[in-house]
Protein backbone atom coordinates (compact mmCIF):
# COMPACT_ATOMS: atom_id res chain seq x y z
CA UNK A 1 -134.47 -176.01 -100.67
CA UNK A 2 -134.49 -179.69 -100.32
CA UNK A 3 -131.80 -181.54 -99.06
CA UNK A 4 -128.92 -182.74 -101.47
CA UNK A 5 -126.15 -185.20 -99.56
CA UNK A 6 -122.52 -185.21 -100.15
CA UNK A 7 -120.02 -188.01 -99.67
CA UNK A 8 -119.78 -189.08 -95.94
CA UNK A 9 -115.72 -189.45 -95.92
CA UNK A 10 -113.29 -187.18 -97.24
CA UNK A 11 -110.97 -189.14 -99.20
CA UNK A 12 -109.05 -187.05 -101.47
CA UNK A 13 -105.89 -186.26 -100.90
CA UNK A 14 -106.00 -182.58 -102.26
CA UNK A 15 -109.22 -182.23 -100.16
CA UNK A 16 -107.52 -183.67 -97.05
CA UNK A 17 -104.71 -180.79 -97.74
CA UNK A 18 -106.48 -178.39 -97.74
CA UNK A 19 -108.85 -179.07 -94.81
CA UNK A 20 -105.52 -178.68 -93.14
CA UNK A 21 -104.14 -175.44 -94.40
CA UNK A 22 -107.63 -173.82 -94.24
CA UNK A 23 -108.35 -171.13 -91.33
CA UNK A 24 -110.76 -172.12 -89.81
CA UNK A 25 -109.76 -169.81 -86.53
CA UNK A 26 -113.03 -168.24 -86.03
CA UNK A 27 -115.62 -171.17 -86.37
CA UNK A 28 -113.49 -173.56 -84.72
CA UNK A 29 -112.36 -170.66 -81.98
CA UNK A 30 -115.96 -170.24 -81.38
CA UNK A 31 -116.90 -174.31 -81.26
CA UNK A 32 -114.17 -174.35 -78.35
CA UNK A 33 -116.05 -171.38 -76.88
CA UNK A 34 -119.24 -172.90 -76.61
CA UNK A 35 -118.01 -175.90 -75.70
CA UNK A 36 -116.52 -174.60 -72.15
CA UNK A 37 -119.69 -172.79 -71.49
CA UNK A 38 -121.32 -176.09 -71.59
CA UNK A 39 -118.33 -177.94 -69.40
CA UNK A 40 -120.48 -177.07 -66.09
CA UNK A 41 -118.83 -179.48 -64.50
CA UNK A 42 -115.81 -178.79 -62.48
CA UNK A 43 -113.34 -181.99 -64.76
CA UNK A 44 -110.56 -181.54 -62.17
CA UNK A 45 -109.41 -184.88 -62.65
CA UNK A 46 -108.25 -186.57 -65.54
CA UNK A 47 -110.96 -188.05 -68.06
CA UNK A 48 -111.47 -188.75 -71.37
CA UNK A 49 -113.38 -187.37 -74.47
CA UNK A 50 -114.07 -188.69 -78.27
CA UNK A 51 -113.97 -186.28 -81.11
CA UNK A 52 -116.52 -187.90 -83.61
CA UNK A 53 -115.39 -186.78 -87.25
CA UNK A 54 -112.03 -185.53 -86.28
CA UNK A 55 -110.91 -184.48 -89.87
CA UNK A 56 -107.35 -183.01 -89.76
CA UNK A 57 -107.97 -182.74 -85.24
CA UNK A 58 -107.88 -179.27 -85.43
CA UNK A 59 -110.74 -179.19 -82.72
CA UNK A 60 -109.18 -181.70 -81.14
CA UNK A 61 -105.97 -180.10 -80.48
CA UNK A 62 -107.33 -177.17 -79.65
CA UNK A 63 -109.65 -179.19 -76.81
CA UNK A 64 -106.48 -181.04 -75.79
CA UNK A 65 -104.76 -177.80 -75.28
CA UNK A 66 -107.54 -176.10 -73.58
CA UNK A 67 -107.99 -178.78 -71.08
CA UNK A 68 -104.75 -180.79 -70.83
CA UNK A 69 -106.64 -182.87 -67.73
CA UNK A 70 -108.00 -184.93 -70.64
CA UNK A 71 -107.04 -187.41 -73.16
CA UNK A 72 -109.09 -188.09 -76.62
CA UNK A 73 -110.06 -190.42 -78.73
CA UNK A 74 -110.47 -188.72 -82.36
CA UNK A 75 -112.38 -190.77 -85.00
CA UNK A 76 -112.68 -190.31 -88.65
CA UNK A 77 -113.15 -192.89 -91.29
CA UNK A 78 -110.26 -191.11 -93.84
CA UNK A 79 -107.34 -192.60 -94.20
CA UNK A 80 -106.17 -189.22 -95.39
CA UNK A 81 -107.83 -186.85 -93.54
CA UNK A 82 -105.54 -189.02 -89.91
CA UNK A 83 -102.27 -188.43 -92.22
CA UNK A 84 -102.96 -184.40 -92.04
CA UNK A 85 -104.29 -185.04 -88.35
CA UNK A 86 -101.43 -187.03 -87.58
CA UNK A 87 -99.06 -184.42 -88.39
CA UNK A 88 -100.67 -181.78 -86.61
CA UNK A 89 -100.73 -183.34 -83.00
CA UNK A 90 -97.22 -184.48 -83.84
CA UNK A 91 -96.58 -180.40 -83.82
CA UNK A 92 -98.20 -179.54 -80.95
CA UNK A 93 -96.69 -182.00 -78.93
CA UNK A 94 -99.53 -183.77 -78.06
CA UNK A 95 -99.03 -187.65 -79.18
CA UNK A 96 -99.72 -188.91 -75.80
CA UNK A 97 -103.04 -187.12 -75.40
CA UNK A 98 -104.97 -187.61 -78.59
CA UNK A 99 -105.62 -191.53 -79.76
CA UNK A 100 -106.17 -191.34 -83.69
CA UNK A 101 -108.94 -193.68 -84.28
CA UNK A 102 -109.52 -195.28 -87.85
CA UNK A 103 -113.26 -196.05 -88.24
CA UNK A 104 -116.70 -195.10 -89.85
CA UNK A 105 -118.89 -193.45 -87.56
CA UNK A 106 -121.17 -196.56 -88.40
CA UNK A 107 -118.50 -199.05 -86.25
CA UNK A 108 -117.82 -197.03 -83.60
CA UNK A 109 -119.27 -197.75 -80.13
CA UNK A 110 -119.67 -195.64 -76.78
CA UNK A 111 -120.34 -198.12 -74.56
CA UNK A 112 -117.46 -199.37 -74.29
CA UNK A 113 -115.34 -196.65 -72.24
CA UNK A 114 -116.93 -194.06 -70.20
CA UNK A 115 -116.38 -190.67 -71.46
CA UNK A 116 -117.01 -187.26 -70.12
CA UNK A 117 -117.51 -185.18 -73.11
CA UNK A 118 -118.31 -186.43 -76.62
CA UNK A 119 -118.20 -183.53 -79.42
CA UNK A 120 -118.25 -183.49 -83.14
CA UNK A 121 -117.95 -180.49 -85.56
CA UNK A 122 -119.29 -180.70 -89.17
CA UNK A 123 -120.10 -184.18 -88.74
CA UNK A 124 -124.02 -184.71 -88.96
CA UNK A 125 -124.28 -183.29 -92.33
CA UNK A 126 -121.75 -185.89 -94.22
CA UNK A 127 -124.08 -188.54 -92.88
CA UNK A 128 -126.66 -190.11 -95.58
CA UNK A 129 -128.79 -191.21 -92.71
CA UNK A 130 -128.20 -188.60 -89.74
CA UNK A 131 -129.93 -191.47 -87.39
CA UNK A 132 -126.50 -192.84 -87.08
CA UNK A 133 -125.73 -190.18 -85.10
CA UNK A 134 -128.20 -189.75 -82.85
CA UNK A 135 -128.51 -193.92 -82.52
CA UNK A 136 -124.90 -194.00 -81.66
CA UNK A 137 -125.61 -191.39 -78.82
CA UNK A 138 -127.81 -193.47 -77.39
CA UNK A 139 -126.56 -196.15 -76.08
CA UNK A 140 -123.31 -194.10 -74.19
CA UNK A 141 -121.81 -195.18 -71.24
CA UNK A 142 -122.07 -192.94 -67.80
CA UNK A 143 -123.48 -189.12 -68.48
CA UNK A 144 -121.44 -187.80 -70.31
CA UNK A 145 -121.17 -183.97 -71.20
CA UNK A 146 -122.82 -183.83 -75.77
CA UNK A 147 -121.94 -180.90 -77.44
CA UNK A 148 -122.63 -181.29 -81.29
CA UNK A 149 -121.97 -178.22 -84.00
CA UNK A 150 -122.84 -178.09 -87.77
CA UNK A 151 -124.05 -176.31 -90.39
CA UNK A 152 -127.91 -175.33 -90.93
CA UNK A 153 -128.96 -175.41 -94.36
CA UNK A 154 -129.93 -172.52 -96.20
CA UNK A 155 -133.55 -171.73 -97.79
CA UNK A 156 -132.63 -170.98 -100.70
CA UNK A 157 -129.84 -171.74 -103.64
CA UNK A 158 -129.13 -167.77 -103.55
CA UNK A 159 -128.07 -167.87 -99.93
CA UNK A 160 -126.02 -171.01 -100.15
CA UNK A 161 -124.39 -168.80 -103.21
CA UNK A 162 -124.22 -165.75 -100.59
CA UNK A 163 -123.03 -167.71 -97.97
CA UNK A 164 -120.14 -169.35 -100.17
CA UNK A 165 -118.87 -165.78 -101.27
CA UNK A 166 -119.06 -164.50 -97.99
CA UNK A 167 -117.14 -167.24 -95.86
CA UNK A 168 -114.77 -168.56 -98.40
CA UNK A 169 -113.90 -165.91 -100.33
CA UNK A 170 -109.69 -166.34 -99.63
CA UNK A 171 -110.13 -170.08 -99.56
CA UNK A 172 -108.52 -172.65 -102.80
CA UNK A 173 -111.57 -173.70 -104.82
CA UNK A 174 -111.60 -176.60 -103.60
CA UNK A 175 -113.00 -175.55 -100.20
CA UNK A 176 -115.59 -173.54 -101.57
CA UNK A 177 -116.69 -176.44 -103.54
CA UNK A 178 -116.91 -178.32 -100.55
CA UNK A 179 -118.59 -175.73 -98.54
CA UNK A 180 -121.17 -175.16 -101.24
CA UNK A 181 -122.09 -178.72 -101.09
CA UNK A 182 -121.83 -178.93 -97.34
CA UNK A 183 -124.39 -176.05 -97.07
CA UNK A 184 -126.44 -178.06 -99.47
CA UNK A 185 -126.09 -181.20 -97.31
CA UNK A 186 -126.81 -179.82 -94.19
CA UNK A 187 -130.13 -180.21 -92.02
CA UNK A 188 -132.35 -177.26 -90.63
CA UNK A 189 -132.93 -176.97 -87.05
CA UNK A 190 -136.73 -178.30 -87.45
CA UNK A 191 -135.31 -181.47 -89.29
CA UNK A 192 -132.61 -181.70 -86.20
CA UNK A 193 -135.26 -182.03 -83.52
CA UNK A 194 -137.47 -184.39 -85.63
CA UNK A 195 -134.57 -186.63 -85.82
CA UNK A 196 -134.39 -186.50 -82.09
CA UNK A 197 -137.17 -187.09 -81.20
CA UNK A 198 -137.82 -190.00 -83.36
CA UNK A 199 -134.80 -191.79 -82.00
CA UNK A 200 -135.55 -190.76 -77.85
CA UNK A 201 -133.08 -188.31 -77.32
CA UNK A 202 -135.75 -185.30 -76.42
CA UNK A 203 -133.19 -184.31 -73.56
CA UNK A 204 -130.69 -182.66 -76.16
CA UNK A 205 -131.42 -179.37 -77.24
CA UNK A 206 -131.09 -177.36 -80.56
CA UNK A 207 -130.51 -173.94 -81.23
CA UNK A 208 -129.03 -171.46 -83.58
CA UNK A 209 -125.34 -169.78 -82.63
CA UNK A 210 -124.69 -168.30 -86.03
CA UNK A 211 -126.15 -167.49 -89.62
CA UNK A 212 -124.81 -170.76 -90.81
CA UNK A 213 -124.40 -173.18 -87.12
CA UNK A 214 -126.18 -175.12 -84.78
CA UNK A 215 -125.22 -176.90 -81.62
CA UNK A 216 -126.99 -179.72 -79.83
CA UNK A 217 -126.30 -180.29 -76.32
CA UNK A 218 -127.66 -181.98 -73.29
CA UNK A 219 -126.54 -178.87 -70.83
């Protein structure tokens, strides 16, 4: 099934909403999993991270609560989707730990400050040219910890059909509109490490963690 892209910002208010009603307790449960079996390093002191993508900053909270040691800059290029995110750290009491950050992906810079982990959920397949990405990643300041997750897409138009039934079954139409199209817009695993590899970044790895995920990492 060839690739079919979808819009690289969420701008819609109803869309925004629901992003931040959905549950996404499992898949984002399991990103934060992953994530601290790649955090090797002992981060006993105070750093910073970026959340590329942020959405609503449900990851990010949950990152900001898991490791309170850190602050985080969380970027996203809605205007809407930082109103629901807004709210949310405003909840969990966490204003002076996560930075909101207005910006496409395509003006952001990390060479600026020094990070020590840069993540990004659902991210790579909103992109119409995924070399943005991995371009971006490039040129980082330091060695810092890269932990990416997304979707992989589907062979077939039956199993993006399956796949929509199966995960978003309970979810408002909406979301399994946009999940549909997401699965449609995302890369496969092959495409992933061509992309790396034409931009350098050989070092970060790609595998599999679910029927429907990827992560690339550098440990």
């Amino acid at each position: 099934m060839k690739r079919i892209p979808e819009p690289e910002l969420m701008c819609d208010k109803r869309q925004a909403n629901a992003y931040a009603r959905a549950d996404f307790e499992a898949p984002h449960s399991n990103f934060i999993d992953l994530l601290k079996l790649s955090m090797r390093d002992n981060f006993g002191e105070s750093a910073l991270a970026i959340d590329l993508g942020t959405g609503a900053a449900d990851i990010a909270i949950r990152f900001a609560l898991e490791f309170p040691l850190f602050e985080v800059d969380a970027v996203d290029g809605s205007n809407e989707m930082l109103f629901e995110a807004e709210k949310a750290i405003a909840k969990n009491g966490l204003k002076n730990k996560i930075n909101l950050i207005n910006s496409p992906i395509q003006k952001i810079s990390l060479a600026k400050k020094e990070y020590a982990v840069i993540f990004s959920n659902s991210l790579l397949h909103h992109l119409q040219d995924p070399l943005v990405l991995w371009k971006l990643l490039k040129h980082v300041k330091g060695n810092p910890l890269i932990f990416i997750m997304d979707l992989i897409r589907p062979k077939t138009p039956k199993q993006v059909e399956k796949m929509t039934k199966q995960y978003t079954a309970n979810e408002p139409d909406i979301l399994k509109r946009d999940f549909k199209n997401s699965l449609k817009a995302a890369f496969t695993i092959e495409e992933v490490d061509l992309q790396l590899t034409s931009v350098g970044l050989e070092d970060l790895c790609v595998k599999a963690v679910s029927d429907r995920h990827m992560i690339i990492y550098n440990r």
